[in-house]
Protein backbone atom coordinates (compact mmCIF):
# COMPACT_ATOMS: atom_id res chain seq x y z
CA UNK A 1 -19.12 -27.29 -32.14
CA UNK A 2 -21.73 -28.01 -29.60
CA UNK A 3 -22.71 -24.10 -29.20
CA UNK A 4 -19.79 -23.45 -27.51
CA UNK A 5 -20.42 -19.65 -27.52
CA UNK A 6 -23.61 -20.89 -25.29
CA UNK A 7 -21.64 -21.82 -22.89
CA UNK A 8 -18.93 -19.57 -22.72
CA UNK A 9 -21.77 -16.72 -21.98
CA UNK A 10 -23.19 -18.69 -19.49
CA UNK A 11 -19.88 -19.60 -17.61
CA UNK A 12 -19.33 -15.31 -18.06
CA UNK A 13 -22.47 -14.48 -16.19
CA UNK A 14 -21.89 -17.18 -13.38
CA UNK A 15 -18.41 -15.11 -12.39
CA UNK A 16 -20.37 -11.80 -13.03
CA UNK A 17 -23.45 -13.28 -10.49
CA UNK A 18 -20.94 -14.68 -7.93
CA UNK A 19 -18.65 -11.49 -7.40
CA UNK A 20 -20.45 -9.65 -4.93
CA UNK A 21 -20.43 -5.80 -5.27
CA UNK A 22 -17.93 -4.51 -3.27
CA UNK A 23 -16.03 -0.72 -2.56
CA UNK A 24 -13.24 0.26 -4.26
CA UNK A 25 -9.84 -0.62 -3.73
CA UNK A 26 -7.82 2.16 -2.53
CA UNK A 27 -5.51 3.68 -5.08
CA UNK A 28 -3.41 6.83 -4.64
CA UNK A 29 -0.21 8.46 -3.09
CA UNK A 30 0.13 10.37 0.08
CA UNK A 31 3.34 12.23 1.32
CA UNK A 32 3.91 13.52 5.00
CA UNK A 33 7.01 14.97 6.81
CA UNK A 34 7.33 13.81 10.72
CA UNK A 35 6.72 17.33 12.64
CA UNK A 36 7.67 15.56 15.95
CA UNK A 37 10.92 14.76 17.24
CA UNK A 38 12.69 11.82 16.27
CA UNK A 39 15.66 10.06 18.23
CA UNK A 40 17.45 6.67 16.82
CA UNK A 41 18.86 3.72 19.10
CA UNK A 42 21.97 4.24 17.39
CA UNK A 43 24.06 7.57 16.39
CA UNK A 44 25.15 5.29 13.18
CA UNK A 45 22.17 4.11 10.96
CA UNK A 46 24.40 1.34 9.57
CA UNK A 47 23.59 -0.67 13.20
CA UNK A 48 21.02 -2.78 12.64
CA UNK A 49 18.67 -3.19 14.29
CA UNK A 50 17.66 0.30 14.87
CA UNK A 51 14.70 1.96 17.11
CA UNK A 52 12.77 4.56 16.09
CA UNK A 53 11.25 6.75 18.94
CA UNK A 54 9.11 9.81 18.67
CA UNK A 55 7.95 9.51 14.64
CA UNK A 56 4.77 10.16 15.65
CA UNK A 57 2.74 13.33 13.91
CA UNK A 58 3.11 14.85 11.02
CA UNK A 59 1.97 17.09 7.95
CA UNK A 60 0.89 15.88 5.00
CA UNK A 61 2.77 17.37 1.95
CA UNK A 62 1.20 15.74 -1.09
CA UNK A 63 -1.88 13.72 -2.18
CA UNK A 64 -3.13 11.48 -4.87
CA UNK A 65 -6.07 9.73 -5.70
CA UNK A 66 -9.85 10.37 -4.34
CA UNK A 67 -8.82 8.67 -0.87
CA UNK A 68 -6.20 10.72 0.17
CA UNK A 69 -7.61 13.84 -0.66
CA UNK A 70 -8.06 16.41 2.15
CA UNK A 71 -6.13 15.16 4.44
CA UNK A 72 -3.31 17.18 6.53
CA UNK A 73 -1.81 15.25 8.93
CA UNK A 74 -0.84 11.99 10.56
CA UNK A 75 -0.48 10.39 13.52
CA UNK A 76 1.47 6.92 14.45
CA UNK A 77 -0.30 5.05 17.38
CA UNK A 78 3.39 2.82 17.39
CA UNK A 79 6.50 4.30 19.09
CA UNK A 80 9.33 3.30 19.37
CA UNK A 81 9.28 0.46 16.88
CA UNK A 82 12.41 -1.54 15.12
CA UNK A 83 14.08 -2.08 11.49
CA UNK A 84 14.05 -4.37 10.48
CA UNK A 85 11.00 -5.77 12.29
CA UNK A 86 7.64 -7.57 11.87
CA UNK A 87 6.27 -4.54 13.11
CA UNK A 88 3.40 -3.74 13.27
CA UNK A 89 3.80 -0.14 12.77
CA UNK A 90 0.52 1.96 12.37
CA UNK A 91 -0.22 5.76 11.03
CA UNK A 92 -3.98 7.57 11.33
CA UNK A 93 -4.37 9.00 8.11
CA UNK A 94 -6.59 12.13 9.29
CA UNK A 95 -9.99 10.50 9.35
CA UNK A 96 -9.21 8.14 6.33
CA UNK A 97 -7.88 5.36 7.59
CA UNK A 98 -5.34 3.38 9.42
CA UNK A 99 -2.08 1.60 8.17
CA UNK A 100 -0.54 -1.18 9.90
CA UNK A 101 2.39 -2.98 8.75
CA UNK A 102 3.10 -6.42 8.42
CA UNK A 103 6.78 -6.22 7.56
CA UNK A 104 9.33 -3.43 8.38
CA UNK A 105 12.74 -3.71 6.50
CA UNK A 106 16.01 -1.83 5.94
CA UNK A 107 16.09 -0.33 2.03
CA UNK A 108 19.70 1.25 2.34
CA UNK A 109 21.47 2.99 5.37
CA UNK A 110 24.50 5.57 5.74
CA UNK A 111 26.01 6.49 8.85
CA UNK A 112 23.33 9.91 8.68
CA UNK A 113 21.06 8.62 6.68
CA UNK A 114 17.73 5.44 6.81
CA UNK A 115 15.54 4.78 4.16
CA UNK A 116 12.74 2.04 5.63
CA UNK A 117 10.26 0.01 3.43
CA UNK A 118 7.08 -1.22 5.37
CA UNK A 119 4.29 -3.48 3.95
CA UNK A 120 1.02 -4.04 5.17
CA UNK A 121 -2.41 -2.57 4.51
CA UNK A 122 -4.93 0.10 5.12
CA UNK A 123 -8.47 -0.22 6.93
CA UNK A 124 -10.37 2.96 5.45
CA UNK A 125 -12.70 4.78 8.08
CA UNK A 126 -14.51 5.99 5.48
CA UNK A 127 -17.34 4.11 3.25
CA UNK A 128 -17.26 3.19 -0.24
CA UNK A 129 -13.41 1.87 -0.02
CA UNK A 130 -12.35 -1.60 0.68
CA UNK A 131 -8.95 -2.51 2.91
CA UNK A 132 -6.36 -2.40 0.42
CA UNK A 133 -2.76 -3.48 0.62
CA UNK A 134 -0.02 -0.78 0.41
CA UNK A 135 3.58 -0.09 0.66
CA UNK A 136 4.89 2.99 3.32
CA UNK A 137 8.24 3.96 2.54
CA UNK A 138 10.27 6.69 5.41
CA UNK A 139 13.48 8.54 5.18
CA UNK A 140 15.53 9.65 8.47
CA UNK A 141 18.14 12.03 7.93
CA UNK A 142 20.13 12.60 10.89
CA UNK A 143 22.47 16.21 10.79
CA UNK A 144 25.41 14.18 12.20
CA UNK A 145 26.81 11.01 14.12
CA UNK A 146 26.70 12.77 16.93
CA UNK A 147 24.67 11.11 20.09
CA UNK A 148 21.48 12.61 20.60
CA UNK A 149 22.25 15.00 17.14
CA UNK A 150 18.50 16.02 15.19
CA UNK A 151 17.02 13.49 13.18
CA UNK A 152 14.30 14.48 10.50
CA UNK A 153 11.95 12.07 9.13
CA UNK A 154 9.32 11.94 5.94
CA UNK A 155 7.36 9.08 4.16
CA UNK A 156 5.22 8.26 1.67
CA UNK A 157 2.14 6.20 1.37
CA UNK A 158 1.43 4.23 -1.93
CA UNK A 159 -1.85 2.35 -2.62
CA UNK A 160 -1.64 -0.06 -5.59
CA UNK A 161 -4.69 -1.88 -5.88
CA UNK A 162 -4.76 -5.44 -7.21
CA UNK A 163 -7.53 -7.19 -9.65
CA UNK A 164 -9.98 -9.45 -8.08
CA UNK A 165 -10.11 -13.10 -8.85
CA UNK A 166 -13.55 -13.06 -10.18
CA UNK A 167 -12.62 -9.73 -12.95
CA UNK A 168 -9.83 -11.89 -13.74
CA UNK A 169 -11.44 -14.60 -14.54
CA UNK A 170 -14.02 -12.42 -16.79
CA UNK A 171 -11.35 -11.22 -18.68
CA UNK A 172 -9.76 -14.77 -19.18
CA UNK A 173 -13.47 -16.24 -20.36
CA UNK A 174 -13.77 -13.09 -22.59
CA UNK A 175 -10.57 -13.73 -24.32
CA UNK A 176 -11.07 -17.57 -24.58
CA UNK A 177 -14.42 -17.03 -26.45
CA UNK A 178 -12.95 -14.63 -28.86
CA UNK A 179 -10.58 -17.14 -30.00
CA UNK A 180 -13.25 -19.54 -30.17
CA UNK A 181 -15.43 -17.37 -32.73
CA UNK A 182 -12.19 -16.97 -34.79
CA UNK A 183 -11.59 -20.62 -34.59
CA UNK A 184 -15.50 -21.34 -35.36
CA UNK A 185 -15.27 -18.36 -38.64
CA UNK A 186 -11.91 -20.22 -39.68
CA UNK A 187 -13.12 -24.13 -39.85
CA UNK A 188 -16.52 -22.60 -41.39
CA UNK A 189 -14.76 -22.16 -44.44
């Protein structure tokens, strides 16, 4: 074998030289409850499409993860907006950062009752964190069908972050040159 192992460590430190140093991705949870008042386009949440008007503040209730810590409310800069829906949709997160979604879809529905799934990503205001794709999911609860009856609304903000090509394909060229050197020990014998 042509000093394979040579190689390999070279091919390693090219992907190691070409990713540039960049923030972290965002990772974490972050739960809210609307403190604003929320009215739906239809008394029956089974109607789709539906518009959501007036889910625009709110308290956070929970965090997760170095990003979302400290923060206490939200805001949504989009209002009314429509499920399903391209959107966008956005929510301040208290200094953080802003969401904007991308996609805006219908999870399940009851006559009193929405859950909404939007997709999209978040642009942090702060340093040392990259824009990282994440998945907002909201619940409506309205107290009847009744026209005009109180709707209450919560969500939750999760942050998943995903591998970047270049660590990827570090791990791949570590694992291919271990099963060289066991190949190389083997055919030694």
């Amino acid at each position: 074998m042509f000093k394979l192992h040579r190689t390999l460590m070279a091919a390693a430190l090219l992907v190691a030289a070409s990713s540039s140093s960049q923030a972290a991705l965002i990772s974490g949870q972050l739960a809210f409850s609307f403190t604003t008042n929320i009215t739906m386009s239809s008394s029956n949440f089974t109607t789709s499409p539906i518009t959501v008007t007036g889910a625009t503040g709110g308290v956070v209730t929970a965090t997760s993860g170095t990003f979302f810590s400290g923060a206490t409310t939200v805001s949504a800069g989009t209002s009314p907006f429509t499920a399903p829906g391209a959107g966008p949709y956005t929510l301040t997160i208290d200094g953080k950062g802003v969401f904007t979604s991308t996609s805006i879809s219908i999870t399940s529905a009851t006559s009193t009752t929405l859950y909404l799934t939007l997709k999209g990503k978040i642009a942090p205001s702060i340093a040392g964190f990259d824009p990282t794709d994440v998945i907002l999911t909201m619940q409506f609860q309205a107290t009847s069908t009744d026209p005009g009856s109180l709707v209450s609304g919560s969500g939750s903000l999760l942050a998943v972050p995903v591998p970047e090509p270049s660590s990827i394909a570090l791990a791949g060229i570590g694992v291919a040159a271990a099963g060289l050197f066991g190949l190389r020990k083997r055919f030694a014998k």
